[in-house]
PDB file of N, CA and C in Angstrom:
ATOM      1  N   UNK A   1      44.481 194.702 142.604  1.00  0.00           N
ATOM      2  CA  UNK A   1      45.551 193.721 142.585  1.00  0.00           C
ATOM      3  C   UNK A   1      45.290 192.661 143.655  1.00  0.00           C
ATOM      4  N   UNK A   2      45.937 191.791 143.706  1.00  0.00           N
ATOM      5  CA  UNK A   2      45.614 190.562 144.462  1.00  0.00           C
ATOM      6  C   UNK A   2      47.033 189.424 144.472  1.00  0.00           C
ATOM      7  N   UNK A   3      47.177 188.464 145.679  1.00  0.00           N
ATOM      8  CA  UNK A   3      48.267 187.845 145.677  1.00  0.00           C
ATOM      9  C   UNK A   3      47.590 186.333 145.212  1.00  0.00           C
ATOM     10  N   UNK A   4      48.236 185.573 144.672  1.00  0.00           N
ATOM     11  CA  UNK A   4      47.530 184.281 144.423  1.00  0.00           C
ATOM     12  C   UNK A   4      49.238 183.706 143.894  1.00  0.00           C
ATOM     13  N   UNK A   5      48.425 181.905 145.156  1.00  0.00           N
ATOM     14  CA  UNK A   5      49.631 180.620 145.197  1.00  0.00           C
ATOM     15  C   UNK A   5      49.108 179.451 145.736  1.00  0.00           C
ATOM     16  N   UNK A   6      49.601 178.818 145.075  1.00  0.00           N
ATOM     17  CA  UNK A   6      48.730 177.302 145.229  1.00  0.00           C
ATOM     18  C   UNK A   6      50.248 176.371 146.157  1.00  0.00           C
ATOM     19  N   UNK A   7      49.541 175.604 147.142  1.00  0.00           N
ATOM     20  CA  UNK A   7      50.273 175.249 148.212  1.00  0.00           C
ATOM     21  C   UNK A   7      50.209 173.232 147.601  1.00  0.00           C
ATOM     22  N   UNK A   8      51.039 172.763 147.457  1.00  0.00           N
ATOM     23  CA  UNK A   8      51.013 171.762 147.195  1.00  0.00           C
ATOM     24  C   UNK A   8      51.364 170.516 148.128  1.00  0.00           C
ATOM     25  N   UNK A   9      51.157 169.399 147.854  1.00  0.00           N
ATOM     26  CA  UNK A   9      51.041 168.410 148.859  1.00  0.00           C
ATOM     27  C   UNK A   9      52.647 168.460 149.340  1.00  0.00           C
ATOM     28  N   UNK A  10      52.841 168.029 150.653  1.00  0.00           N
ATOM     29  CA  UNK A  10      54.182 168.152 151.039  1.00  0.00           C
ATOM     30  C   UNK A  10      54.697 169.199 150.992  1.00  0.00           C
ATOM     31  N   UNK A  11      54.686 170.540 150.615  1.00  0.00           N
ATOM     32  CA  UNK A  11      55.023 171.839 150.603  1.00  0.00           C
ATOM     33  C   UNK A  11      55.098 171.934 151.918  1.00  0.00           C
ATOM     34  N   UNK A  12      56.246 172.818 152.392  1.00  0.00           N
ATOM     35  CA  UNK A  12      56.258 173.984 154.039  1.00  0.00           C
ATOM     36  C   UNK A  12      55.267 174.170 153.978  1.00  0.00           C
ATOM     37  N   UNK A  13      54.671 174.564 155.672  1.00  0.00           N
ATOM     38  CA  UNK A  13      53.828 175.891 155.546  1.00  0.00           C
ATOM     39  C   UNK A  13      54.774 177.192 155.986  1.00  0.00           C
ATOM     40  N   UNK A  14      53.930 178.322 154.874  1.00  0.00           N
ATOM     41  CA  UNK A  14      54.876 179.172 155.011  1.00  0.00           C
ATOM     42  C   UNK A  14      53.436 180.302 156.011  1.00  0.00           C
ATOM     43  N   UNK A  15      54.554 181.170 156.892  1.00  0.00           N
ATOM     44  CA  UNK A  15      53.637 182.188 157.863  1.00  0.00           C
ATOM     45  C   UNK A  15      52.908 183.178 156.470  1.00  0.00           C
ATOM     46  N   UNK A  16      52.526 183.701 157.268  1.00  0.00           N
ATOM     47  CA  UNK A  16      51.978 184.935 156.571  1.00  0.00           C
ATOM     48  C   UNK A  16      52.498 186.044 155.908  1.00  0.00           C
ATOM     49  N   UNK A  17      53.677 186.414 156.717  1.00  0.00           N
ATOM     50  CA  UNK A  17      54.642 187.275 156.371  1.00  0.00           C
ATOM     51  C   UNK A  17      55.333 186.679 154.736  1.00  0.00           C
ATOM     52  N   UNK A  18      55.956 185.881 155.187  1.00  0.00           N
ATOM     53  CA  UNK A  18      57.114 185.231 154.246  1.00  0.00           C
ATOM     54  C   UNK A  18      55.471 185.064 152.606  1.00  0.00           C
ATOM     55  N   UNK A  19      55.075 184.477 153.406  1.00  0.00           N
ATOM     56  CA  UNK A  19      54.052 184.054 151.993  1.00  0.00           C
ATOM     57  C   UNK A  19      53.398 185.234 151.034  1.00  0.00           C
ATOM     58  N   UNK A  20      53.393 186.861 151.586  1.00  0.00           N
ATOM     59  CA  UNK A  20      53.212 187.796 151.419  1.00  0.00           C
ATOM     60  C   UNK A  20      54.608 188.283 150.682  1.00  0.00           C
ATOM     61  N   UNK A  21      55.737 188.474 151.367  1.00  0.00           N
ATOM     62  CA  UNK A  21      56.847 188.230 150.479  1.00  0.00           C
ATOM     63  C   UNK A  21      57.428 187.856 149.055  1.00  0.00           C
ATOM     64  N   UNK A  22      57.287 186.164 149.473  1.00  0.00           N
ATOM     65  CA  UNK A  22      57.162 185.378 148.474  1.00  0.00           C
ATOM     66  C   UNK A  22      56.246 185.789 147.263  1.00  0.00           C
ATOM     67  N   UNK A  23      55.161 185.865 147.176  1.00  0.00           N
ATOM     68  CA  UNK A  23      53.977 185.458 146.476  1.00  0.00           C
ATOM     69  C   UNK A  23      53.493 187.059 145.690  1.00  0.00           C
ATOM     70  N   UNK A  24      54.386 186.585 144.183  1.00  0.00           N
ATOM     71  CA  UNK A  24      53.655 188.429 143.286  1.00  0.00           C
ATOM     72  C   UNK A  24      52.509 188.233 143.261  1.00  0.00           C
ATOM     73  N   UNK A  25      52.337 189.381 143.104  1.00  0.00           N
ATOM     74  CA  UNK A  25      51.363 190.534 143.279  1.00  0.00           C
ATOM     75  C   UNK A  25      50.919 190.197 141.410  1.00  0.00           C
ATOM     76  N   UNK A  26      49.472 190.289 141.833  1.00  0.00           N
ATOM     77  CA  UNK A  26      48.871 189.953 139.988  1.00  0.00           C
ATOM     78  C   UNK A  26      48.008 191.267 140.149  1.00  0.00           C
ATOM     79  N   UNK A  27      48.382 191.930 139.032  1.00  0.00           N
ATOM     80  CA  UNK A  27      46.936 193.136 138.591  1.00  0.00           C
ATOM     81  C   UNK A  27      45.570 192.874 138.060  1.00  0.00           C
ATOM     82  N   UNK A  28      44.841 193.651 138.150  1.00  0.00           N
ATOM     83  CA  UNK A  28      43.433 193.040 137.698  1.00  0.00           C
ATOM     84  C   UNK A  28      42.329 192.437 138.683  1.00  0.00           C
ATOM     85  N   UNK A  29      41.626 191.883 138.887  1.00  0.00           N
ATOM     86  CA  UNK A  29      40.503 191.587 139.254  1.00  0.00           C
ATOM     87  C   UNK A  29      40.969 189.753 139.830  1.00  0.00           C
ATOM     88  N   UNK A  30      40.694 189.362 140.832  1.00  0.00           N
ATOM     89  CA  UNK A  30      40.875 188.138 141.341  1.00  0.00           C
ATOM     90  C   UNK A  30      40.107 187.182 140.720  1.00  0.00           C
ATOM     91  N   UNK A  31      38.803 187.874 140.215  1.00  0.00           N
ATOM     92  CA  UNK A  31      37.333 186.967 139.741  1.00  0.00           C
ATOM     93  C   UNK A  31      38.004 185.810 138.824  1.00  0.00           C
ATOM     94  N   UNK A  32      38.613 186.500 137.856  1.00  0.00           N
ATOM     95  CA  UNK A  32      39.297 185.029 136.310  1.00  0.00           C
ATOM     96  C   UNK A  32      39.628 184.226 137.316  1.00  0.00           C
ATOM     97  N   UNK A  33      40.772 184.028 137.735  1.00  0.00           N
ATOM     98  CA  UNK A  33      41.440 183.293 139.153  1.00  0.00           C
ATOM     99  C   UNK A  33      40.493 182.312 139.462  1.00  0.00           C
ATOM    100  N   UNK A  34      39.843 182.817 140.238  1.00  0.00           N
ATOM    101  CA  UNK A  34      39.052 182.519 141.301  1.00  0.00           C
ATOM    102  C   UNK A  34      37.770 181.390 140.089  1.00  0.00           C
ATOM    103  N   UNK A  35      37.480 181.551 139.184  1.00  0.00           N
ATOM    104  CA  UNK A  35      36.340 180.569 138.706  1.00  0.00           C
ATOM    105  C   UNK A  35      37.368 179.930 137.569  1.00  0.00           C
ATOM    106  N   UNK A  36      38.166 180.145 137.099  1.00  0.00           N
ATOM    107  CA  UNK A  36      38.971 179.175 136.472  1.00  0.00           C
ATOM    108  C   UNK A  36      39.700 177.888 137.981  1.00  0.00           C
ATOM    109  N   UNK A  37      39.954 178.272 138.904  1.00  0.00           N
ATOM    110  CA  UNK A  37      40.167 177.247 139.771  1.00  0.00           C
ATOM    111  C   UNK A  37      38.805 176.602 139.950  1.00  0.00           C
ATOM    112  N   UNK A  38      37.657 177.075 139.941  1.00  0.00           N
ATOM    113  CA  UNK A  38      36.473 176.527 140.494  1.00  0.00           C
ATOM    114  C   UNK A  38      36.134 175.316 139.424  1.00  0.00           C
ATOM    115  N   UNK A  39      36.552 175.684 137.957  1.00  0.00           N
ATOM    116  CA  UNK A  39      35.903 174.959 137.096  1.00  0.00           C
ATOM    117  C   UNK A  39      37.256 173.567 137.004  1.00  0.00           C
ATOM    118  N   UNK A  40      38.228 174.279 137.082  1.00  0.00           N
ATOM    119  CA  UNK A  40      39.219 172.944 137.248  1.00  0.00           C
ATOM    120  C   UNK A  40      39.053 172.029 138.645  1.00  0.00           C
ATOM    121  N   UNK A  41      37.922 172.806 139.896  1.00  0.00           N
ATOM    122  CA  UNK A  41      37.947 171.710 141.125  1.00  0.00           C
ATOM    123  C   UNK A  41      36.337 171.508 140.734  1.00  0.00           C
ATOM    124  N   UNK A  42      35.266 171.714 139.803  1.00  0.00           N
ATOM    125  CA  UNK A  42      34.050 171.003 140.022  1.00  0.00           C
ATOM    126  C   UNK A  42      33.772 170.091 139.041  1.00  0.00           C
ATOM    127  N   UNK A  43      32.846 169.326 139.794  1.00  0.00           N
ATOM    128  CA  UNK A  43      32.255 168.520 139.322  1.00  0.00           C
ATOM    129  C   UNK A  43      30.915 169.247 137.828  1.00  0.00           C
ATOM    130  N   UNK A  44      31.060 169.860 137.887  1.00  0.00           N
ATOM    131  CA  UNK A  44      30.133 170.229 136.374  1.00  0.00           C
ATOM    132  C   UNK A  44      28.876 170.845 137.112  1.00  0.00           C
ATOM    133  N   UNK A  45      27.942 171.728 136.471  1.00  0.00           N
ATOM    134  CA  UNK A  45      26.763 171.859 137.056  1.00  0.00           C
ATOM    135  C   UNK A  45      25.629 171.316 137.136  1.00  0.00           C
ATOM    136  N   UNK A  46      24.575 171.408 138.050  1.00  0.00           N
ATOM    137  CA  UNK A  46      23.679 170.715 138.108  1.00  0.00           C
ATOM    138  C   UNK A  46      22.652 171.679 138.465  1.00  0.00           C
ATOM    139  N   UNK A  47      21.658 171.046 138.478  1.00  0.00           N
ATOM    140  CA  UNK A  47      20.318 172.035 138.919  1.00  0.00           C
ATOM    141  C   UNK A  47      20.451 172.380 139.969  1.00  0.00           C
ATOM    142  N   UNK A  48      19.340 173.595 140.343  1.00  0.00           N
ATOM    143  CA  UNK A  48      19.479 173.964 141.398  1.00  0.00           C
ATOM    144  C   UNK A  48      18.332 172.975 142.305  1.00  0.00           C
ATOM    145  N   UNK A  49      18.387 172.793 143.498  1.00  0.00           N
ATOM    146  CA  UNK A  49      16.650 172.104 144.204  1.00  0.00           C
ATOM    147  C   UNK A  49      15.789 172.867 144.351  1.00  0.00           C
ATOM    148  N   UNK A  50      14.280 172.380 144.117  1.00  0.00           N
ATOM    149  CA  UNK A  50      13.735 173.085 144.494  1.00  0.00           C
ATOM    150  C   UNK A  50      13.697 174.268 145.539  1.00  0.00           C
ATOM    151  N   UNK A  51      13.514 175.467 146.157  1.00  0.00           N
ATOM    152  CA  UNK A  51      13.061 176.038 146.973  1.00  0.00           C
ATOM    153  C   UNK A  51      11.478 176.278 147.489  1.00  0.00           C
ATOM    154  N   UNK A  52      12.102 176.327 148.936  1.00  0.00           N
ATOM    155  CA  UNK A  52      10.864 176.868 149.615  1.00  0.00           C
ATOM    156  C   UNK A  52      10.262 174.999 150.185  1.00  0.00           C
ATOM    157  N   UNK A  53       9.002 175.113 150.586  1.00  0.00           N
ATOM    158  CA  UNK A  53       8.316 173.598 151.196  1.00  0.00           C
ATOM    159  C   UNK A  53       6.748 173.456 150.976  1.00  0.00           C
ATOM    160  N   UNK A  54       6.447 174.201 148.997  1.00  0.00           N
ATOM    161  CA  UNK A  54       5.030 174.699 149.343  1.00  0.00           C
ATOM    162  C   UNK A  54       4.318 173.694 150.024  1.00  0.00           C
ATOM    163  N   UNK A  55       3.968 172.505 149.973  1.00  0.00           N
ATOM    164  CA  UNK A  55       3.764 170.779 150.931  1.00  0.00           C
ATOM    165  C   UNK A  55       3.060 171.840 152.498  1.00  0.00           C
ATOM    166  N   UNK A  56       4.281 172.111 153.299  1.00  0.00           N
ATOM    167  CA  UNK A  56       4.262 172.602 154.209  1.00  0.00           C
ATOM    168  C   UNK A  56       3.531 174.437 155.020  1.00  0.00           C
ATOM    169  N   UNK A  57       3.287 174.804 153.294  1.00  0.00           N
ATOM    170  CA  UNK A  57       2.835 176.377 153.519  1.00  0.00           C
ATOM    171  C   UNK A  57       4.363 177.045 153.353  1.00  0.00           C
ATOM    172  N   UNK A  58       5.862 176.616 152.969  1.00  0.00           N
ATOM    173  CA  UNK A  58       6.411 177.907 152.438  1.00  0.00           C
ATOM    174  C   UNK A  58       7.160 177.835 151.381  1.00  0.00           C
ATOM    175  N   UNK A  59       6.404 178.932 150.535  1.00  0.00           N
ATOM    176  CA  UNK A  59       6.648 179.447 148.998  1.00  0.00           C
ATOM    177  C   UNK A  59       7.550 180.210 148.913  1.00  0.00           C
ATOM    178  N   UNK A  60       8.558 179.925 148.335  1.00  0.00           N
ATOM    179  CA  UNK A  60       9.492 181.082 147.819  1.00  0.00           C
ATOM    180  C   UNK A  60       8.768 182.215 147.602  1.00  0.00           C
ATOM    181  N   UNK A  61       9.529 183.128 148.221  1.00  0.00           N
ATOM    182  CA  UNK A  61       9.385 185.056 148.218  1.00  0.00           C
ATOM    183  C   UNK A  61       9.598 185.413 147.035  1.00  0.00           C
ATOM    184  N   UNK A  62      10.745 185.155 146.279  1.00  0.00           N
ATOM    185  CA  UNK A  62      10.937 185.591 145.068  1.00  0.00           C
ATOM    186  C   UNK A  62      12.591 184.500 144.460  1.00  0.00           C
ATOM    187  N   UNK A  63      12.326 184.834 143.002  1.00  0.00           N
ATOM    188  CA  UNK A  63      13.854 184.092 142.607  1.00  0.00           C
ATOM    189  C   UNK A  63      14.881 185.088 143.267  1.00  0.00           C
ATOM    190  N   UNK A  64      16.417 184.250 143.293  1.00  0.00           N
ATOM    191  CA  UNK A  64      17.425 184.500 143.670  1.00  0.00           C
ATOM    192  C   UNK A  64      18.062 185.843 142.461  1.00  0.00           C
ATOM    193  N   UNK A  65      18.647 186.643 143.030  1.00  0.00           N
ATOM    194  CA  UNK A  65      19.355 186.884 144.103  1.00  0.00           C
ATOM    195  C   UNK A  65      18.528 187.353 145.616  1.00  0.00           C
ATOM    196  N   UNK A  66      17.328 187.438 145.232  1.00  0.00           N
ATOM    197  CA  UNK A  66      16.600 188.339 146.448  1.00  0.00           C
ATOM    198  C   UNK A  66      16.443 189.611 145.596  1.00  0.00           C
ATOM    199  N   UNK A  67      16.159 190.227 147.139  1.00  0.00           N
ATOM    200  CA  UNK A  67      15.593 191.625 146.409  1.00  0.00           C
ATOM    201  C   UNK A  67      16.071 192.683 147.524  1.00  0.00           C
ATOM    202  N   UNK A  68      16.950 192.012 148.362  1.00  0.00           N
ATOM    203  CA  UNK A  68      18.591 192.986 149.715  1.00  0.00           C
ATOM    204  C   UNK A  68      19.564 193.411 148.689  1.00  0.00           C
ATOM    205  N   UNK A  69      19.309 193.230 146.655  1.00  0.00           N
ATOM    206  CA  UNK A  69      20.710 194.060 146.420  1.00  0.00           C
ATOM    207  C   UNK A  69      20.070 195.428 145.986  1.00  0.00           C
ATOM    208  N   UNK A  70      18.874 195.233 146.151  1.00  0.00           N
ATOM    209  CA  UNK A  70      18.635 196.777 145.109  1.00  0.00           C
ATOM    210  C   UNK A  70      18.409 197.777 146.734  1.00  0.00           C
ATOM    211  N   UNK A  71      18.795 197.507 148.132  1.00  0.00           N
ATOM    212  CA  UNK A  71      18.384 198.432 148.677  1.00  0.00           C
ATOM    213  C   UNK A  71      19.424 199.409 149.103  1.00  0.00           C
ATOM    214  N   UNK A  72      19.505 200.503 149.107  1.00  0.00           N
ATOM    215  CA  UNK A  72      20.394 201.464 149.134  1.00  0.00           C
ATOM    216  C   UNK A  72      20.581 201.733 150.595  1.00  0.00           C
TER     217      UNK A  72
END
């Protein structure tokens, strides 16, 4: 579960407490939330830049994500 509220221009600020109060409680996973706001605040996607500086001697190690999620 997760709390989610959108604070609008001229709105109080409300403390922490009260805004905890205030603000139901949604079941489920924050993720929908969280990239449906992203896609209503971006600008659209774009490529990624190059990595690494081969020019300079450094080559990307490997594509993203890395290879720190598979270690136990």
């Amino acid at each position: 579960s997760y709390q989610l509220s959108v604070c609008r221009e001229g709105e109080r600020f409300l403390d922490a407490e009260t805004w905890k109060e205030r603000t139901p409680v949604c079941q489920g996973s924050w993720w929908p939330a969280w990239q449906q706001w992203l896609q209503q605040h971006s600008t659209g996607s774009q490529a990624a830049p190059p990595m690494g500086a081969p020019d300079k001697g450094y080559v990307p190690l490997c594509d993203a994500p890395g290879t720190y999620i598979y270690q136990q």
